[in-house]
N, C-alpha and C. Protein backbone atom coordinates (compact mmCIF):
# COMPACT_ATOMS: atom_id res chain seq x y z
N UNK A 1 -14.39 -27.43 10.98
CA UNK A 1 -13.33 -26.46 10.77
C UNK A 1 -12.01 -27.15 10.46
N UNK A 2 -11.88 -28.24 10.75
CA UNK A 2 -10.67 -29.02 10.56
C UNK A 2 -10.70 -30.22 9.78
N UNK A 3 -9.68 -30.23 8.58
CA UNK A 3 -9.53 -31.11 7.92
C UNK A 3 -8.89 -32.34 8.13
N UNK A 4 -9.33 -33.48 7.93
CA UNK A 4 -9.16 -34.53 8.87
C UNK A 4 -8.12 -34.82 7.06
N UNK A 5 -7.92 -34.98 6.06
CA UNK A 5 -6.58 -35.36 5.40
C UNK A 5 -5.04 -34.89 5.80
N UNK A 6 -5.35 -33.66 6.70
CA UNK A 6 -4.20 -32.85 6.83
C UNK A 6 -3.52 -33.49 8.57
N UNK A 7 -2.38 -33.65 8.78
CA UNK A 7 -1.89 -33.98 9.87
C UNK A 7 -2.00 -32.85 11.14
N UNK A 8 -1.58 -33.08 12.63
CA UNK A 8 -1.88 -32.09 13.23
C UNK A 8 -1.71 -30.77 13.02
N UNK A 9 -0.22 -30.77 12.19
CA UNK A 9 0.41 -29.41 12.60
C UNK A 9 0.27 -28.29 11.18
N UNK A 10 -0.23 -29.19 10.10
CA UNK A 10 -0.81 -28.55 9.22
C UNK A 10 -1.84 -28.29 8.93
N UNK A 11 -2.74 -29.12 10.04
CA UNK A 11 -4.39 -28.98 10.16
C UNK A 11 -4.57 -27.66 11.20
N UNK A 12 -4.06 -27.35 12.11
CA UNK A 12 -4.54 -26.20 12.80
C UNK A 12 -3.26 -25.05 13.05
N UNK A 13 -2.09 -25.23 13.06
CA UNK A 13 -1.10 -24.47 13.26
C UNK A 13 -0.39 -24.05 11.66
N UNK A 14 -0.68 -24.44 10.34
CA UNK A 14 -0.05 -24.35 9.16
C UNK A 14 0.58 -22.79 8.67
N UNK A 15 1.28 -22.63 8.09
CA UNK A 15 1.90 -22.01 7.30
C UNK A 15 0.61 -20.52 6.61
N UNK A 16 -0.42 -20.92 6.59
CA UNK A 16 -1.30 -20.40 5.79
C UNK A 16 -1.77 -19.62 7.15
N UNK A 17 -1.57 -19.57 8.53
CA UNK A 17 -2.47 -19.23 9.30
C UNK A 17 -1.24 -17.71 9.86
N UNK A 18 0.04 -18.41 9.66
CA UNK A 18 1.01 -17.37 10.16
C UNK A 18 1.34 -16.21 8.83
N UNK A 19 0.67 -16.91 7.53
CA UNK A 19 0.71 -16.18 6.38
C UNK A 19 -0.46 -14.59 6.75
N UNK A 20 -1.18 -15.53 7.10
CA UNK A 20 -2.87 -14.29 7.16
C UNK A 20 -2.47 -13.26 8.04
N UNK A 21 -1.97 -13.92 9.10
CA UNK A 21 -1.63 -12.95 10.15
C UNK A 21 -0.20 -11.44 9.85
N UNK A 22 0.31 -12.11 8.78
CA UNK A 22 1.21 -10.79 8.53
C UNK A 22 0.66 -10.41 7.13
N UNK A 23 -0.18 -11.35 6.81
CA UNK A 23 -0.49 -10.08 5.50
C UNK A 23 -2.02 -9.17 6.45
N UNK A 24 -2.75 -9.80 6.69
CA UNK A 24 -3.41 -8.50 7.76
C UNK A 24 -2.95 -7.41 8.44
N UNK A 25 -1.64 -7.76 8.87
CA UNK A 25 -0.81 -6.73 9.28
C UNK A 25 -0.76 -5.78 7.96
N UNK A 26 -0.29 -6.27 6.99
CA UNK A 26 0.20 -5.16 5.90
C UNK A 26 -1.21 -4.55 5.50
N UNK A 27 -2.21 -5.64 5.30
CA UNK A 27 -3.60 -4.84 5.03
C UNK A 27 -3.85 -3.93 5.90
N UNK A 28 -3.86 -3.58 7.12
CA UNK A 28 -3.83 -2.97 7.87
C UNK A 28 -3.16 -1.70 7.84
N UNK A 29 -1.85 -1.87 7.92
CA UNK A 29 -1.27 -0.47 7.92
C UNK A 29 -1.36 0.35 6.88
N UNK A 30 -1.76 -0.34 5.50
CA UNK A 30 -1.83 0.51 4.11
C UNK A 30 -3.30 0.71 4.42
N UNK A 31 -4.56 0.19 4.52
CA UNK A 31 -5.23 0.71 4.77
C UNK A 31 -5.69 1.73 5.79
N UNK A 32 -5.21 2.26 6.73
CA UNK A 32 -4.88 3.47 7.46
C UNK A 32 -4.84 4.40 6.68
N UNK A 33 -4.56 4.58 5.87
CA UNK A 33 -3.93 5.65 4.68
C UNK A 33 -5.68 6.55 3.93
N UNK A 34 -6.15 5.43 4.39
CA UNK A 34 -7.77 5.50 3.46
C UNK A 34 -8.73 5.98 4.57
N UNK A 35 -9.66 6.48 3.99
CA UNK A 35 -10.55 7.46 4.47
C UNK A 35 -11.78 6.18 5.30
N UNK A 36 -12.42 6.47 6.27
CA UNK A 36 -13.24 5.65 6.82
C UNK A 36 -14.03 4.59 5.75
N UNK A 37 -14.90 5.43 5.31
CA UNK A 37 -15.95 4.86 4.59
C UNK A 37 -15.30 4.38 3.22
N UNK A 38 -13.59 4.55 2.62
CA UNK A 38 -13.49 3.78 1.76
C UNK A 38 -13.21 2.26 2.14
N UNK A 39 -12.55 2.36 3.22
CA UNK A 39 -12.42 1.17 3.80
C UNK A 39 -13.47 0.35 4.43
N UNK A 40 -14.26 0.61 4.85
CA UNK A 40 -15.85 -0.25 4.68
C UNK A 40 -16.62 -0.30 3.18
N UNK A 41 -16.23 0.17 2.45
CA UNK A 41 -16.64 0.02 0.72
C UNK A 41 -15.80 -1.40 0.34
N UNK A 42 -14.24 -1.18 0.79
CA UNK A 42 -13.73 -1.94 0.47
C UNK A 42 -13.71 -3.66 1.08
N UNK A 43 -14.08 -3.75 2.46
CA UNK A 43 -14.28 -4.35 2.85
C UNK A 43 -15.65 -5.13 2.41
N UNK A 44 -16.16 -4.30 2.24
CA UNK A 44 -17.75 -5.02 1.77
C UNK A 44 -17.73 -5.76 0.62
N UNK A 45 -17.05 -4.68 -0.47
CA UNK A 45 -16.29 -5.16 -1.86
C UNK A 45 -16.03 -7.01 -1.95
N UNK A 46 -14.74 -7.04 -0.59
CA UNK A 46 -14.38 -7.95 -0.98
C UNK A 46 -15.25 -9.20 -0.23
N UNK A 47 -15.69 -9.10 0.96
CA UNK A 47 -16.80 -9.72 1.89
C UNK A 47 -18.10 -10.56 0.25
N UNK A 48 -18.57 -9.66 -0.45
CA UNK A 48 -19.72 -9.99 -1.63
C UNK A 48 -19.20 -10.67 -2.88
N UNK A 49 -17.70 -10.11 -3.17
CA UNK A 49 -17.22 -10.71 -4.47
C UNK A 49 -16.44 -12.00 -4.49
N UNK A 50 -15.95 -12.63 -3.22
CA UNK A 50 -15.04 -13.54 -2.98
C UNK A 50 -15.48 -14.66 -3.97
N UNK A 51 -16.58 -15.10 -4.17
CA UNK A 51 -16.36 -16.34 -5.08
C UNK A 51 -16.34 -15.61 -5.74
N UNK A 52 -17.07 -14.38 -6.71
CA UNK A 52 -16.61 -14.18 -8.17
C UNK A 52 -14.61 -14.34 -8.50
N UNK A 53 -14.41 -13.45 -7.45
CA UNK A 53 -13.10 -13.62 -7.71
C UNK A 53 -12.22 -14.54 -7.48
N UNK A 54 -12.45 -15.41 -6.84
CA UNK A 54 -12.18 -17.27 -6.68
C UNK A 54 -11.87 -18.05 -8.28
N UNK A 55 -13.34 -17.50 -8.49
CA UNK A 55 -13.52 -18.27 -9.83
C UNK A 55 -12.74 -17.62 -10.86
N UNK A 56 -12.69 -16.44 -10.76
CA UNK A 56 -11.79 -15.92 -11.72
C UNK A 56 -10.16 -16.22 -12.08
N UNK A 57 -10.05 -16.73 -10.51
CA UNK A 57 -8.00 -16.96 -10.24
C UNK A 57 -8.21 -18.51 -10.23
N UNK A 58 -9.36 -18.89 -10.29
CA UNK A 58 -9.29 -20.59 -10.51
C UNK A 58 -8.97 -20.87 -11.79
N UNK A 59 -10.28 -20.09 -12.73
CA UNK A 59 -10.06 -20.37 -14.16
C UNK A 59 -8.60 -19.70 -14.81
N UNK A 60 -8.13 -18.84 -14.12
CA UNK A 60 -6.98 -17.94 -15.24
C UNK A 60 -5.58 -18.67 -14.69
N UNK A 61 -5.41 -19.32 -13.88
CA UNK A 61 -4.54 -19.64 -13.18
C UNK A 61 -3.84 -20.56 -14.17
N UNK A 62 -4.26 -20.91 -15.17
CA UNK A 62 -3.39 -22.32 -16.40
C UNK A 62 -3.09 -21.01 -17.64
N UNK A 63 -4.12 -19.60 -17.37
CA UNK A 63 -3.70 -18.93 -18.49
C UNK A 63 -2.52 -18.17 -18.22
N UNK A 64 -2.64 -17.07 -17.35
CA UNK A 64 -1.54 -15.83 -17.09
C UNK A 64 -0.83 -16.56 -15.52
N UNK A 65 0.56 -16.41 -16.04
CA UNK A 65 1.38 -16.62 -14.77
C UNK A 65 1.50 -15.53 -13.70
N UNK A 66 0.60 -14.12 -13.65
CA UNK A 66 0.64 -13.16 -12.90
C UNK A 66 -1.04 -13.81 -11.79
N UNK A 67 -2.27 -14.83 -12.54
CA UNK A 67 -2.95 -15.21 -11.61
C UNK A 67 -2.42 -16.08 -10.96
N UNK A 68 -1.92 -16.98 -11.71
CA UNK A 68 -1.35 -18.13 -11.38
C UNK A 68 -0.90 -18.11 -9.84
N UNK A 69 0.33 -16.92 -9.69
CA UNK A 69 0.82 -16.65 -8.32
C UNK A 69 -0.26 -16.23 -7.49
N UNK A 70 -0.71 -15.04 -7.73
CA UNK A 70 -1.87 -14.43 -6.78
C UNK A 70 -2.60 -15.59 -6.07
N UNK A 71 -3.47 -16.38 -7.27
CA UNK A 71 -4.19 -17.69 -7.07
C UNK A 71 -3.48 -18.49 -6.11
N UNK A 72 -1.85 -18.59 -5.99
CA UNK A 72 -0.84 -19.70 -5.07
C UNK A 72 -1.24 -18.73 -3.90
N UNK A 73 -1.02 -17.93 -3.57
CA UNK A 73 -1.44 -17.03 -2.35
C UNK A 73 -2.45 -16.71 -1.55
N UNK A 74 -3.40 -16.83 -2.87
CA UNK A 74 -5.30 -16.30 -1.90
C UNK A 74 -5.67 -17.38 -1.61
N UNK A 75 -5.76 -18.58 -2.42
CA UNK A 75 -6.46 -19.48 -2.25
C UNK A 75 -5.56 -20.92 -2.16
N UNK A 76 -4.42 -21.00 -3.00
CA UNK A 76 -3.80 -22.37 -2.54
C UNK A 76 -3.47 -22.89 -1.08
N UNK A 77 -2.80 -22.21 -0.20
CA UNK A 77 -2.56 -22.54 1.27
C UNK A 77 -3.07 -23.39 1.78
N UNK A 78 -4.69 -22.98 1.72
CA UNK A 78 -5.28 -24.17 2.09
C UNK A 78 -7.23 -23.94 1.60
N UNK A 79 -7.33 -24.78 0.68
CA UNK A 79 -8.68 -24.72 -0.41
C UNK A 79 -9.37 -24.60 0.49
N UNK A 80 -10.15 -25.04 1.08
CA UNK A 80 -10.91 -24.91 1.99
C UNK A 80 -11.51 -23.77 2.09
N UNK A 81 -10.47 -23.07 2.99
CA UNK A 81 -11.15 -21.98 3.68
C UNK A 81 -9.89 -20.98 2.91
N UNK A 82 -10.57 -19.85 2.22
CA UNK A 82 -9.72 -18.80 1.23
C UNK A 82 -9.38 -17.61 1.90
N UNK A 83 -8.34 -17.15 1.39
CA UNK A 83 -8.14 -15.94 2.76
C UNK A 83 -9.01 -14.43 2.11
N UNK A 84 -9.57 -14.50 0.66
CA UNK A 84 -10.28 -13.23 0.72
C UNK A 84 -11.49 -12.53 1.51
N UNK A 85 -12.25 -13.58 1.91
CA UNK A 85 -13.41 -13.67 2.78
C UNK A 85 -13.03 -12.69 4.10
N UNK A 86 -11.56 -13.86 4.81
CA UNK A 86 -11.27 -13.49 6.02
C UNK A 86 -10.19 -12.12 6.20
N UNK A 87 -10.07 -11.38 4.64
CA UNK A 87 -9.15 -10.36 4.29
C UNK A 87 -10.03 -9.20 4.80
N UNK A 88 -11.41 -9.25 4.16
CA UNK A 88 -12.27 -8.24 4.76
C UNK A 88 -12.32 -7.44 6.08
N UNK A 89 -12.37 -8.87 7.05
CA UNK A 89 -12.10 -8.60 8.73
C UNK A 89 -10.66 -7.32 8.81
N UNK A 90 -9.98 -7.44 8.43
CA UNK A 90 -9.22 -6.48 7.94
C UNK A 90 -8.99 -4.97 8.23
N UNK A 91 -10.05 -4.48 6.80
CA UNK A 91 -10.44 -3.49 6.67
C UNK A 91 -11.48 -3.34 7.45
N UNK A 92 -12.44 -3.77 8.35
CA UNK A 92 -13.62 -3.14 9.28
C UNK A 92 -12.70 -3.29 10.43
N UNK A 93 -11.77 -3.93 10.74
CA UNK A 93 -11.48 -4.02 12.00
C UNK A 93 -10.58 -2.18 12.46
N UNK A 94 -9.64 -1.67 11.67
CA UNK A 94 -9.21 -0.76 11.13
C UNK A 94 -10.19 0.22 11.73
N UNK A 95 -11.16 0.36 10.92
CA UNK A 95 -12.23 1.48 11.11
C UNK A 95 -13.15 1.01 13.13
N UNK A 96 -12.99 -0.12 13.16
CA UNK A 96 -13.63 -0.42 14.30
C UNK A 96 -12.75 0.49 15.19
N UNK A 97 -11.66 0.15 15.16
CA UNK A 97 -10.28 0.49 15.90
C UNK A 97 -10.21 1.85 15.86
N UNK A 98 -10.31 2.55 15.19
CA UNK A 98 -10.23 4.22 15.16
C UNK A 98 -11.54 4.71 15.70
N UNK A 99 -12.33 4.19 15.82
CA UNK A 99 -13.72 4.80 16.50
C UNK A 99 -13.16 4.45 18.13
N UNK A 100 -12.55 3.23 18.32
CA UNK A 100 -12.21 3.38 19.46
C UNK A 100 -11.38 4.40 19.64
N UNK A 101 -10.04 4.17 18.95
CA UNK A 101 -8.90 4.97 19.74
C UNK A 101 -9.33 6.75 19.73
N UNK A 102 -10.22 7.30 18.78
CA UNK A 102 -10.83 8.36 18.72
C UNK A 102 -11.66 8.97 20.31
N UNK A 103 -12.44 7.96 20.56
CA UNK A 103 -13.17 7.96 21.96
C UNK A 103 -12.43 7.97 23.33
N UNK A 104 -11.07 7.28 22.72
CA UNK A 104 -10.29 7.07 23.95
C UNK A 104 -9.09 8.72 24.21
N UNK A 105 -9.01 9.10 22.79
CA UNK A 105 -8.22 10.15 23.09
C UNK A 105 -9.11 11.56 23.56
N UNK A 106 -10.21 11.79 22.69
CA UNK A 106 -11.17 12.75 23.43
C UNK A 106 -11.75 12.37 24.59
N UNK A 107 -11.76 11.72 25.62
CA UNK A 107 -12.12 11.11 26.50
C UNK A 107 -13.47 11.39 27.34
N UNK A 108 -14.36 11.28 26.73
CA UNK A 108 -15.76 12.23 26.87
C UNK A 108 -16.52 10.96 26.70
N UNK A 109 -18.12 11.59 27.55
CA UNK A 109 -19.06 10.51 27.71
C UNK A 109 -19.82 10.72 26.51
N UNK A 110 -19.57 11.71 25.68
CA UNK A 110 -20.43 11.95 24.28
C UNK A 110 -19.43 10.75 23.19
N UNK A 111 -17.97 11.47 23.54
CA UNK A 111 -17.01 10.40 22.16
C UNK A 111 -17.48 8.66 22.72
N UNK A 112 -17.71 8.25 23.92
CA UNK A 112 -17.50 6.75 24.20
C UNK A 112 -19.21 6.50 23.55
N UNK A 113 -20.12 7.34 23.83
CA UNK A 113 -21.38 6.76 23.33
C UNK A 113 -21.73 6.54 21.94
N UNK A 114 -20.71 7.81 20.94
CA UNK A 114 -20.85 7.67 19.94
C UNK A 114 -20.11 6.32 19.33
N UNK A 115 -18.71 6.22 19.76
CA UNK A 115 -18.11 4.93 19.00
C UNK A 115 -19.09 3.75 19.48
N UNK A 116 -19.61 3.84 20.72
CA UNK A 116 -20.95 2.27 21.32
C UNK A 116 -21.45 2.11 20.35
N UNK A 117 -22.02 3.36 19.82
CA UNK A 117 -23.38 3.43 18.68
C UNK A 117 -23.49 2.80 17.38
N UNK A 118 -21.87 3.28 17.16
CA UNK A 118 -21.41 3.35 15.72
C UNK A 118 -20.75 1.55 15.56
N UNK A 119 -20.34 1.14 16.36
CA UNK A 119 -19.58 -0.73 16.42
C UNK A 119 -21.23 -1.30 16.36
N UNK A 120 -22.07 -0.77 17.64
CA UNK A 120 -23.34 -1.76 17.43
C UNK A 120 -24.49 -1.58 16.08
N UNK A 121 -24.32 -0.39 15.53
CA UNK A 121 -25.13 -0.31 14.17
C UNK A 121 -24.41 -1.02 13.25
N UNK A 122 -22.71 -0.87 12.66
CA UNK A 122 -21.93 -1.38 12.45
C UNK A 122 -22.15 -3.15 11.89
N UNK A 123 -21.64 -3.32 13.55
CA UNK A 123 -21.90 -5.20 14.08
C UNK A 123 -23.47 -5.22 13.63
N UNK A 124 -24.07 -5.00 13.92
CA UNK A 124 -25.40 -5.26 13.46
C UNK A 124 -25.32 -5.45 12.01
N UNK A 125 -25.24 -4.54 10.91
CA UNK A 125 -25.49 -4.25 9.98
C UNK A 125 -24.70 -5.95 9.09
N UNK A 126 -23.43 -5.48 9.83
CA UNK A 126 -22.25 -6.69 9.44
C UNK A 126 -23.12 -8.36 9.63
N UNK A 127 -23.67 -8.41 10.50
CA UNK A 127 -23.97 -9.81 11.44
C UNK A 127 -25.71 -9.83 10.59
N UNK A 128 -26.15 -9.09 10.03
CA UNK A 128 -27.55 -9.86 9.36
C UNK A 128 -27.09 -9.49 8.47
């Protein structure tokens, strides 16, 4: 997980890690806006396409100065490990989160079994 060219504080504490964390934030609150199941479409979307679209902001990045930036953002920070992959977590976490807070406001042994049901088919589905 850690790149041994990079010094301590850019190997595990960097710039790219406090980046993810407020653009998840923004992924987050705009995705609220979206209906359950678009946001697990979307999430999946981006979870399956990440190298296509890697490769796409790799190669265009010398052509159009509009990949160019995007490309400085998704993937320059730090090559390695790209933040579209970990953008996904995102959007399921969102929908994870409303099955909770849903269960928690109807406060019933039917709403808590259903959100159990729905994270472990979910997590399941996600995890094979």
């Amino acid at each position: 997980f850690l790149n041994a060219n990079y010094g301590f504080p850019q190997n595990l504490w960097g710039w790219n890690i406090l980046f993810f964390l407020g653009f998840s934030q923004i992924i987050c609150y705009y995705s609220y806006k979206l209906v359950r199941w678009a946001r697990l479409l979307i999430g999946l979307t981006i979870l399956f396409l990440t190298l296509g679209i890697r490769e796409v902001l790799y190669f265009g990045k010398d052509i159009n100065p509009v990949i160019a930036v995007i490309y400085f953002f998704v993937v320059s920070p730090f090559p390695n490990y790209s933040l579209l992959p970990y953008a996904a977590i995102s959007f399921f976490s969102t929908v994870f989160g409303e099955l909770i807070y849903e269960s928690i406001t109807m406060d019933s042994d039917v709403a808590n079994m259903r959100s159990t049901l729905s994270v472990i088919k979910y997590g399941w589905v996600l995890l094979n």
